[in-house]
Every structure is written in C-alpha cells, then in structure tokens.
C-alpha atoms as a PDB file:
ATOM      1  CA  UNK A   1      20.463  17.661  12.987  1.00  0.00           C
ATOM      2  CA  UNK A   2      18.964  20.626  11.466  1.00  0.00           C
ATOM      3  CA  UNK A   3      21.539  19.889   8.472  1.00  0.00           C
ATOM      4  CA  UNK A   4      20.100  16.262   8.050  1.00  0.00           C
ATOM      5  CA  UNK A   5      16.798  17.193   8.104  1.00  0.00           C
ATOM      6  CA  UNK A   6      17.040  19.567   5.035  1.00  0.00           C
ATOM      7  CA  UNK A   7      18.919  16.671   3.319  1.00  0.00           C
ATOM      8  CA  UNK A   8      15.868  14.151   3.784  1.00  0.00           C
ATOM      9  CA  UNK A   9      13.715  16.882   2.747  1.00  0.00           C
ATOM     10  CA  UNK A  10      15.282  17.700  -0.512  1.00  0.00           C
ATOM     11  CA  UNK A  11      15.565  13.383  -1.168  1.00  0.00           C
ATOM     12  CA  UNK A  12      11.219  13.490  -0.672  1.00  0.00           C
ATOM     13  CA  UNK A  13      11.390  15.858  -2.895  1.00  0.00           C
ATOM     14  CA  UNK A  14      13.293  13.978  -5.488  1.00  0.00           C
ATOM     15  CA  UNK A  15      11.521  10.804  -5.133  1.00  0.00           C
ATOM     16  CA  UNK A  16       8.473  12.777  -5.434  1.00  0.00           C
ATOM     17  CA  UNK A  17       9.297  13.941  -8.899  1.00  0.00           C
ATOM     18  CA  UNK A  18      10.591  10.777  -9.660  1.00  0.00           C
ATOM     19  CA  UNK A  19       8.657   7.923  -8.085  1.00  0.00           C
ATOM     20  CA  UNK A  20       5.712   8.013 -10.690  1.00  0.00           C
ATOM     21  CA  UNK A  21       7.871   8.054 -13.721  1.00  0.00           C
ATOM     22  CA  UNK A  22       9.720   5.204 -12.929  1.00  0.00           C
ATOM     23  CA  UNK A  23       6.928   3.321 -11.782  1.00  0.00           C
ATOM     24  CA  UNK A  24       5.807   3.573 -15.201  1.00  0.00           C
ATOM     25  CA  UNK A  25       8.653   2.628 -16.523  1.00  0.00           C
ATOM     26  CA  UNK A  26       8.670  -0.444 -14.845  1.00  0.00           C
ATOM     27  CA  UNK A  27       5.245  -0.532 -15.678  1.00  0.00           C
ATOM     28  CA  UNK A  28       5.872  -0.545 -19.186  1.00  0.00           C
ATOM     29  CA  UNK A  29       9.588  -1.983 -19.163  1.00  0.00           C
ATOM     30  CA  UNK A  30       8.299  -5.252 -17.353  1.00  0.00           C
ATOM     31  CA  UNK A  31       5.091  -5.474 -19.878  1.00  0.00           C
ATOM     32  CA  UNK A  32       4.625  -9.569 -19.216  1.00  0.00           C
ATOM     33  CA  UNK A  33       4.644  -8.887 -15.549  1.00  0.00           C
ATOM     34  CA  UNK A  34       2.213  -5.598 -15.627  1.00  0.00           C
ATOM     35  CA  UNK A  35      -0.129  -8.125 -18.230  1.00  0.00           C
ATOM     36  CA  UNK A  36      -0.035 -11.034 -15.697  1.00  0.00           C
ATOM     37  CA  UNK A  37      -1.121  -8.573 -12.773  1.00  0.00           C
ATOM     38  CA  UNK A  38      -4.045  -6.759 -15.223  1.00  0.00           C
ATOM     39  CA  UNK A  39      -4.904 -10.260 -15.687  1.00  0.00           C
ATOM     40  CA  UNK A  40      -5.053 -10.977 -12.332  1.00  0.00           C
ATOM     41  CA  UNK A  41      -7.286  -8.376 -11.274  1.00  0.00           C
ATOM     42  CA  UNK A  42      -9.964  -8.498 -13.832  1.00  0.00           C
ATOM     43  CA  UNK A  43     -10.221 -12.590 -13.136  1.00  0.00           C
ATOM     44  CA  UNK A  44     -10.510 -11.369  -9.345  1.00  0.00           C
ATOM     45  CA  UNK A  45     -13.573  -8.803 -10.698  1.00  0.00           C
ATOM     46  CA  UNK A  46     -15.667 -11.867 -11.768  1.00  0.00           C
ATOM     47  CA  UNK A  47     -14.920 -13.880  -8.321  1.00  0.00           C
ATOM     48  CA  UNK A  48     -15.641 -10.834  -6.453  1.00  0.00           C
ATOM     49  CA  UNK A  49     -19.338 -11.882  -4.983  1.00  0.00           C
ATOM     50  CA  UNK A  50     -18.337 -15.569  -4.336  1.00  0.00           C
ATOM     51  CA  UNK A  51     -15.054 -14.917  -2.982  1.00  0.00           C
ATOM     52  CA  UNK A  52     -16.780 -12.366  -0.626  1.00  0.00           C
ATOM     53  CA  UNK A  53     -19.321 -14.720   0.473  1.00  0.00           C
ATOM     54  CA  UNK A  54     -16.907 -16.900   1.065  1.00  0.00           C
ATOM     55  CA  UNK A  55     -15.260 -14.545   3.668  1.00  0.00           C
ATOM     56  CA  UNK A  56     -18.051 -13.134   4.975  1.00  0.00           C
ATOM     57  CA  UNK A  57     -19.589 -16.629   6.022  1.00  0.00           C
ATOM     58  CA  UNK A  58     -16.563 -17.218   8.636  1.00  0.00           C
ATOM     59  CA  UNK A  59     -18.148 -16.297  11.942  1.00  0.00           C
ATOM     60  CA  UNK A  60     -16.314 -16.677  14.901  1.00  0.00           C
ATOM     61  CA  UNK A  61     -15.015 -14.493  17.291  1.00  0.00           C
ATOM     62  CA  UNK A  62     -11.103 -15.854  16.712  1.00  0.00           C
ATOM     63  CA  UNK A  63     -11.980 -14.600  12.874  1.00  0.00           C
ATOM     64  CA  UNK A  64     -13.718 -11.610  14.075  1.00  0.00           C
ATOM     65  CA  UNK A  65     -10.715 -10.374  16.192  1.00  0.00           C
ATOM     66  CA  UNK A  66      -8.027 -11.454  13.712  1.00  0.00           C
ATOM     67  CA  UNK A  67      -9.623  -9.118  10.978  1.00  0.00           C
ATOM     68  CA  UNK A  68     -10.485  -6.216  13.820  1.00  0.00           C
ATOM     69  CA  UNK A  69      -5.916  -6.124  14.281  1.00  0.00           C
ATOM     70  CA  UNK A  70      -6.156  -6.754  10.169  1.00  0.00           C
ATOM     71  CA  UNK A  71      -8.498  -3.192   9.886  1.00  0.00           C
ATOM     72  CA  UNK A  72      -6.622  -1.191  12.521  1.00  0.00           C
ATOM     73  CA  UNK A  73      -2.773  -2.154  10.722  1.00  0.00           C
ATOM     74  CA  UNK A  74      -3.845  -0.569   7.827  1.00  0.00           C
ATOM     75  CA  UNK A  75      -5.853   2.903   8.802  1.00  0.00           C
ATOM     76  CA  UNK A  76      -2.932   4.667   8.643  1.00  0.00           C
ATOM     77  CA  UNK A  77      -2.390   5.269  12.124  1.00  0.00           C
ATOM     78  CA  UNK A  78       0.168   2.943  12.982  1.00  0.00           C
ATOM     79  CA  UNK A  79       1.925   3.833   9.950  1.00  0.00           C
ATOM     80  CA  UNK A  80       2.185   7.607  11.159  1.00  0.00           C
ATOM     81  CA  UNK A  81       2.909   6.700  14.439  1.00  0.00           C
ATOM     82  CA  UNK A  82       5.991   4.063  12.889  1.00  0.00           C
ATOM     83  CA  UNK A  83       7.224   6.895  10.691  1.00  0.00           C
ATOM     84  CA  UNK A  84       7.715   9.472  13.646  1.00  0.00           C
ATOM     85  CA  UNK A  85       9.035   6.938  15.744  1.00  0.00           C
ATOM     86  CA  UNK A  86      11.745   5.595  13.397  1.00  0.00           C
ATOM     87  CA  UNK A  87      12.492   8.684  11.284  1.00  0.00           C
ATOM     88  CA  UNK A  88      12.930  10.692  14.526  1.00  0.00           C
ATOM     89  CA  UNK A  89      14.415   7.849  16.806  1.00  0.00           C
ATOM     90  CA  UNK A  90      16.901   7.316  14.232  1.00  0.00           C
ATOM     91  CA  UNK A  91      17.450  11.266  13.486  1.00  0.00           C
ATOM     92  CA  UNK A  92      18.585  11.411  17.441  1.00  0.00           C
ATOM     93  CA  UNK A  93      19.934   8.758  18.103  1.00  0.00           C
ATOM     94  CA  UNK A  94      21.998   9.040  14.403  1.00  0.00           C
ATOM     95  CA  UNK A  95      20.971   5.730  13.373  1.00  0.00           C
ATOM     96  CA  UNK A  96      20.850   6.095   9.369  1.00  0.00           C
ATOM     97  CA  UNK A  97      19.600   2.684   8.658  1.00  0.00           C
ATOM     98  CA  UNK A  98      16.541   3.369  11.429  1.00  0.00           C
ATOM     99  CA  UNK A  99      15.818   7.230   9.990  1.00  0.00           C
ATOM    100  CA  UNK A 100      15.882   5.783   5.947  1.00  0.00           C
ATOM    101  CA  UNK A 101      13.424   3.073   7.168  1.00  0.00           C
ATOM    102  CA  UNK A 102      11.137   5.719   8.829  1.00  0.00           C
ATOM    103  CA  UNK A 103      11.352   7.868   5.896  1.00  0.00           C
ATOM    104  CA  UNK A 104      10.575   5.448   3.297  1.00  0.00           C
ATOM    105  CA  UNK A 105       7.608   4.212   5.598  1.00  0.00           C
ATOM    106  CA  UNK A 106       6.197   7.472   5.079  1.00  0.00           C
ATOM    107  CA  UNK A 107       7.106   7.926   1.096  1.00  0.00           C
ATOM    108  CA  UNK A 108       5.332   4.799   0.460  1.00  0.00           C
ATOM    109  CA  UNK A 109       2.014   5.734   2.366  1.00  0.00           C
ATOM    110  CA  UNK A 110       2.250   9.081   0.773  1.00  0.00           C
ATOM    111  CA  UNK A 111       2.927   8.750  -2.836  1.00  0.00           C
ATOM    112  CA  UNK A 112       0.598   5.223  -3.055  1.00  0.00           C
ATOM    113  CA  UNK A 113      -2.084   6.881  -1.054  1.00  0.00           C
ATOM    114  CA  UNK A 114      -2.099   9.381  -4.090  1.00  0.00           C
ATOM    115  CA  UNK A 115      -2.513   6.737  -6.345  1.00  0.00           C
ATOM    116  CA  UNK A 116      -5.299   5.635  -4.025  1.00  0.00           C
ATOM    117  CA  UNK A 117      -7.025   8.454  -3.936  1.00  0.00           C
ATOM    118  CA  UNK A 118      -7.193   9.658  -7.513  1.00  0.00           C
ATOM    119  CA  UNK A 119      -8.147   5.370  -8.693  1.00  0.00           C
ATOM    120  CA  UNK A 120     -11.317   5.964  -6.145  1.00  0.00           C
ATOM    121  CA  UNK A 121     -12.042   9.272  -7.038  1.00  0.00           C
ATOM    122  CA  UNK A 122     -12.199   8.486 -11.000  1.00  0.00           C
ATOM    123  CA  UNK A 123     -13.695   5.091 -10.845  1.00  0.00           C
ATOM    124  CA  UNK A 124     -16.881   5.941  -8.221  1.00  0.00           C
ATOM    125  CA  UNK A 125     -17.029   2.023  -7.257  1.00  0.00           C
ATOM    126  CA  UNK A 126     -19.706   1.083  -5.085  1.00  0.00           C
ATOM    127  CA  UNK A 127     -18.726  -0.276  -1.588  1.00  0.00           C
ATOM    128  CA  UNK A 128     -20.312  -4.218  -1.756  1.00  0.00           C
ATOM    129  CA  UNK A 129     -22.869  -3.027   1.926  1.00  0.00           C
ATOM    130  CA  UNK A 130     -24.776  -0.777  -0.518  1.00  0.00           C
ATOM    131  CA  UNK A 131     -25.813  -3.762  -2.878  1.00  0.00           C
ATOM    132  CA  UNK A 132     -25.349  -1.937  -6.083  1.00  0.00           C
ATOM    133  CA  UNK A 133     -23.185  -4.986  -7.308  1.00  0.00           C
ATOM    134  CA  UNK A 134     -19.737  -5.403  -8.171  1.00  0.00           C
ATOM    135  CA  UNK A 135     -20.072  -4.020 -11.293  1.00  0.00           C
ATOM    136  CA  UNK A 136     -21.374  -0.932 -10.329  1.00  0.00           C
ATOM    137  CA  UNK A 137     -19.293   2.152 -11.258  1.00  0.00           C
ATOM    138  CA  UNK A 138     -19.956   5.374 -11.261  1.00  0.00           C
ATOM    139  CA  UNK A 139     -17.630   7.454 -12.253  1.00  0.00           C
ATOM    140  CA  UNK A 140     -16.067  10.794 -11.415  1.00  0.00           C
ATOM    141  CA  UNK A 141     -16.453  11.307  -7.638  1.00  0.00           C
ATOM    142  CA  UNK A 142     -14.933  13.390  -5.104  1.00  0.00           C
ATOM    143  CA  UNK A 143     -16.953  13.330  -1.755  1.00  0.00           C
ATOM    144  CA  UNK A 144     -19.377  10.080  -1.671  1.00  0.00           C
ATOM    145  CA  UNK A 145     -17.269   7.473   0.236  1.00  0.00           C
ATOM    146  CA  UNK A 146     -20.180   5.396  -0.513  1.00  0.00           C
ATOM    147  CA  UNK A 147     -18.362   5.315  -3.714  1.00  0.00           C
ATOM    148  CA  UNK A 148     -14.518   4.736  -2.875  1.00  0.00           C
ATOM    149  CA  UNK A 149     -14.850   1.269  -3.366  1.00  0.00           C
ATOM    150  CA  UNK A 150     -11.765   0.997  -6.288  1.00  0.00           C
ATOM    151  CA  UNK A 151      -8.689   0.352  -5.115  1.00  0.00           C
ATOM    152  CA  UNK A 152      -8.445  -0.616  -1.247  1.00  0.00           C
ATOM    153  CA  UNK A 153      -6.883   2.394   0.587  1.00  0.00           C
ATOM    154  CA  UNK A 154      -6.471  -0.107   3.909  1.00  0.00           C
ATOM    155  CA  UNK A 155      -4.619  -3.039   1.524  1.00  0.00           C
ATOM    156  CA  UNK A 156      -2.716   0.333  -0.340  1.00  0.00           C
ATOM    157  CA  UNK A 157      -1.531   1.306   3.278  1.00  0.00           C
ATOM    158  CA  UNK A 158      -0.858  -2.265   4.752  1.00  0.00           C
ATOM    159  CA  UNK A 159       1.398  -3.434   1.761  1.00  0.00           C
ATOM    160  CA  UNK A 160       3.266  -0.053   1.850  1.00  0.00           C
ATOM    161  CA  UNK A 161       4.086   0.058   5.306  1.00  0.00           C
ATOM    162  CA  UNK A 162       4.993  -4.171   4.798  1.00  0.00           C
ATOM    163  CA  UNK A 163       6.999  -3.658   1.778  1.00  0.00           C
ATOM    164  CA  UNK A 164       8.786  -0.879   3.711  1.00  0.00           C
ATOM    165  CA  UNK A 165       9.533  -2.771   6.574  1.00  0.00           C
ATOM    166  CA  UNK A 166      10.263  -6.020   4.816  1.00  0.00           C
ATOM    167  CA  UNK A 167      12.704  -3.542   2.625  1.00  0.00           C
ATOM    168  CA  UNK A 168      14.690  -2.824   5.762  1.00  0.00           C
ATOM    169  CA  UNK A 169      15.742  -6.802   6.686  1.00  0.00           C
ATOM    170  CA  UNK A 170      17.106  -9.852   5.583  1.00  0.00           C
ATOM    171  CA  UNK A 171      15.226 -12.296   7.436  1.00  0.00           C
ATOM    172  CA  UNK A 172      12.996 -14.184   5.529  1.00  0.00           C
ATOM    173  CA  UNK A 173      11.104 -15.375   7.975  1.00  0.00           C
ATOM    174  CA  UNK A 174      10.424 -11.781   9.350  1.00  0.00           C
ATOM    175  CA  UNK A 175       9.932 -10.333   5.678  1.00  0.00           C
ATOM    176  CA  UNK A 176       6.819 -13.503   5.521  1.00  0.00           C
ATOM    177  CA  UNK A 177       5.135 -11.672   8.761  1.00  0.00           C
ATOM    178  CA  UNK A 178       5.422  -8.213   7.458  1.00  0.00           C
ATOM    179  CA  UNK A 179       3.245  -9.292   4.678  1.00  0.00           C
ATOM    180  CA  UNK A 180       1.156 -11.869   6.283  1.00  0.00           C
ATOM    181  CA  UNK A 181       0.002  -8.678   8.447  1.00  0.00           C
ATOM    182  CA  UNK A 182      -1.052  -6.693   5.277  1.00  0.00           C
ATOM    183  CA  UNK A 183      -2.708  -9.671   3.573  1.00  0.00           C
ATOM    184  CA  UNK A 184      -4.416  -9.880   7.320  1.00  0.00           C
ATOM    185  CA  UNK A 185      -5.585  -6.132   6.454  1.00  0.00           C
ATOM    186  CA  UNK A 186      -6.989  -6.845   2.557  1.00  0.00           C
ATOM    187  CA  UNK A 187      -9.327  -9.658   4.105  1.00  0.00           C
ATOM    188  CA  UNK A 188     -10.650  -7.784   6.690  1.00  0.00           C
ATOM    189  CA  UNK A 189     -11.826  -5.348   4.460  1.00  0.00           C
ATOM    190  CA  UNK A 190     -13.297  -8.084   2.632  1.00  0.00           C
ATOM    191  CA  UNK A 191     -15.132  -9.438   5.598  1.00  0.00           C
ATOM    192  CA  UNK A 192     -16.277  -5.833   6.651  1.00  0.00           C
ATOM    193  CA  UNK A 193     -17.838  -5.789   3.713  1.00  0.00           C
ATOM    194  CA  UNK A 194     -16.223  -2.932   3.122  1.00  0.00           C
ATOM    195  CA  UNK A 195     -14.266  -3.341  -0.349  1.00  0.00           C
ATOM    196  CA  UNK A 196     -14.428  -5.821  -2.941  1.00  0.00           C
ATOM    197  CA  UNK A 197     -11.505  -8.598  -3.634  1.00  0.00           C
ATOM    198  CA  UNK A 198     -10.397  -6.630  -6.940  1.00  0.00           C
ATOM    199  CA  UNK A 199      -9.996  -4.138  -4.665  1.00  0.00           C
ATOM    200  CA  UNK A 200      -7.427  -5.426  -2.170  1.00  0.00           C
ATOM    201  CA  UNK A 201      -5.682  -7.027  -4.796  1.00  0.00           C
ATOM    202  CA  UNK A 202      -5.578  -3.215  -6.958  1.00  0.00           C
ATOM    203  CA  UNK A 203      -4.491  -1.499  -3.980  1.00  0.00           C
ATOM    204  CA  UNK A 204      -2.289  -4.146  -2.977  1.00  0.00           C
ATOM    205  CA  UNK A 205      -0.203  -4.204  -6.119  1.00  0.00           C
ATOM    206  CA  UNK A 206      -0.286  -0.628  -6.029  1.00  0.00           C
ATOM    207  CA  UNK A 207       1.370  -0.462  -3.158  1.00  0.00           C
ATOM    208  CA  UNK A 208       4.012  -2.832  -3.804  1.00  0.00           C
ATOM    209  CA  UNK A 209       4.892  -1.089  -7.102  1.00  0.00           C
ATOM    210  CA  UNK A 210       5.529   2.325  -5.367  1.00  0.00           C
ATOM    211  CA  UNK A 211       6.843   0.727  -2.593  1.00  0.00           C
ATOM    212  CA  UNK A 212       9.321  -0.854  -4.921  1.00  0.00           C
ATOM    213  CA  UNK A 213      10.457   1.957  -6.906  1.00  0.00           C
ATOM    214  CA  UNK A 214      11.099   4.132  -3.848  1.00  0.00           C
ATOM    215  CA  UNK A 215      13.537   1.162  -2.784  1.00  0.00           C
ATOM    216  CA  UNK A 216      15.033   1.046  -6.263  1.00  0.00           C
ATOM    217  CA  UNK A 217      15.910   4.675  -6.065  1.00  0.00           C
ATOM    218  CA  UNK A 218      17.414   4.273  -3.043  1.00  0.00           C
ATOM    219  CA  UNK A 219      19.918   1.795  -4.293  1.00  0.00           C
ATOM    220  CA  UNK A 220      20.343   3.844  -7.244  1.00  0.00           C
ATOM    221  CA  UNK A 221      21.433   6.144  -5.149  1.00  0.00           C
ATOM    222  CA  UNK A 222      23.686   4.787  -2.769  1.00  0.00           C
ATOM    223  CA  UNK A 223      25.233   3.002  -5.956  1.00  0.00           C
ATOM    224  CA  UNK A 224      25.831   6.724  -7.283  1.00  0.00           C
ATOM    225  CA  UNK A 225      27.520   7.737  -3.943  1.00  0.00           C
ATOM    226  CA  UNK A 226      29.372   4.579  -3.677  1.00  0.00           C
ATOM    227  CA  UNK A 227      30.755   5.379  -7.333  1.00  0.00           C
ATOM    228  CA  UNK A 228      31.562   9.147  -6.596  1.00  0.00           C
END
C-alpha cells in the first residue's frame, strides 16, 4: 500500500508541473474556442445586474432550499470528504478505477482553486451585497473577502468535483446530474448575492479547463503504458 501511495504522490507531482502548461496550450491551441468563452464572459459582465435581479426575485422556500444544497456542494467540504473516501476506499480495497477517481477529485479542487485564488486576489472585485456595482474593481488584494468577487470559488469547486465525477462514467444521464448539481451551486451564489454571473461562469470554465487537462493527462498516460 505504502508502495502505491508513493506512486500517486510522485503522479500529483507531475500533473502539478504539468497541468498549467497544457492548459495553456489548449488555451492557445483551441484559440476559436478560448475566443467564444472570452466572449462569453464579458457579454455575461454587462447582464450581470439584470440577470441577478432576475435570480434574486425568486422567493420561495422550494428555491430557497434548492440553492441552500446548491451552496453547501460547492464549499469544499464534500469534495474533501469524496476525495478521502474514494482515494482511500479504493487504496484498501485495491480498486484502481475508485482510488484514480478520488485522486483526480482532489487535483481538480487543488490546482483550479489556485487559479481561483490568484484571479480574486489580482482582480479585487466587489461582492454585488456591498453595492459598489459590477464594475467595481479594485485591484491587488490579499485579505478583504469583501473583494473576492472574480471568479466564483463555489462554481470553481462544483464544476471540478462534477467534471471529475462525470470523468469517471459513461452514463449520460448520470454525467447530466453531475453537472446539473454544479450549475445548482453557480446560481446559488447568484441568489446569495454573493458573486456576480461573470463570476460563476469564470470560475466555471475554469474549472472545466483544469478539470479537463488533468483527464487528458491521464489518458496520455495510460496510452504511454499501454504502448510500453
């Protein structure tokens, strides 16, 4: 077990060093794709206030419940508590498939949370409950979470722990729940008033992008091993 273990370790390690570079490879590789989702984002940044009107105007306590589940999927905690629970069910009970999904569950939360965390940090957006407006950035900031508006951490960690999942079956119809739970999470934090739309959508296709290149070098590498 002890043997496995230091295997997994040294493969975070690798995807570590190579998760970002890829990522902006794809990034630049897939241009017409990376200019439809810039696109995308900046036409969400001028429907931000009537968008989030819009959400914040459905009152009732079905709604109210629905986006309470959609704000407690994506705080991280049931992604930690998924990762020890798969990596380590699967590490004893030497189910590979079970112990990769666990593992990539918590690559994606870890490597896209970085993202996360250096987008709020140099942006200084404005959370919409302090009425600065959706314009309002800024800058550099480390410790005001008044001001960790830009990009979504909750839609970063719902899509990352839904692409991972989704990444692990076939079933289409079970892939479509995965993500209807993160897209659950981004509206929440709409209706909290919490984030912006341009900000689930950024942390959203953050997510999937890191989410996707960890996946990618995973085939990659059982390709390579298939080959050898």
């Amino acid at each position: 077990m002890g043997k496995v273990v230091k295997i997994d370790l040294k493969q975070i390690w690798s995807d570590f060093v190579r998760v970002y570079p890829t990522a902006l490879n794809k990034i630049v590789s897939r241009w017409q794709l990376s200019l439809v989702c810039i696109f995308i984002i900046i036409s969400v940044f001028y429907l931000d206030d009537s968008i989030r009107d819009f959400i914040i105007s459905i009152k009732n306590g079905f709604a109210s419940d629905v986006f309470d589940f959609g704000r407690w999927y994506g705080n991280g905690a049931l992604t930690l508590y998924l990762f020890i629970a798969l990596y380590f069910g699967g590490l004893f009970f030497k189910q590979y498939k079970v112990r990769d999904t666990g593992l990539l569950v918590g690559e994606a939360y870890i490597y896209s949370g970085i993202v996360t965390l250096l987008f709020k940090s140099l942006f200084g957006r404005w959370r919409p409950y302090t009425n600065h407006g959706d314009f309002a950035f800024s800058g550099w900031n480390w410790d005001n979470n008044d001001m960790f508006s830009f990009l979504s951490g909750h839609a970063a960690v719902s899509f990352a722990l839904s692409a991972a999942l989704a990444s692990s079956t076939k079933n289409i119809y079970l892939k479509s729940f995965y993500y209807l739970l993160a897209v659950i999470t981004c509206l929440s934090r709409i209706y909290h008033n919490q984030h912006w739309p341009s900000d689930v959508v950024a942390g959203a296709i953050n997510a999937l992008l890191i989410t996707g290149t960890l996946v990618s070098l995973r085939k990659r590498r059982v390709a390579a091993e298939d080959i050898v």
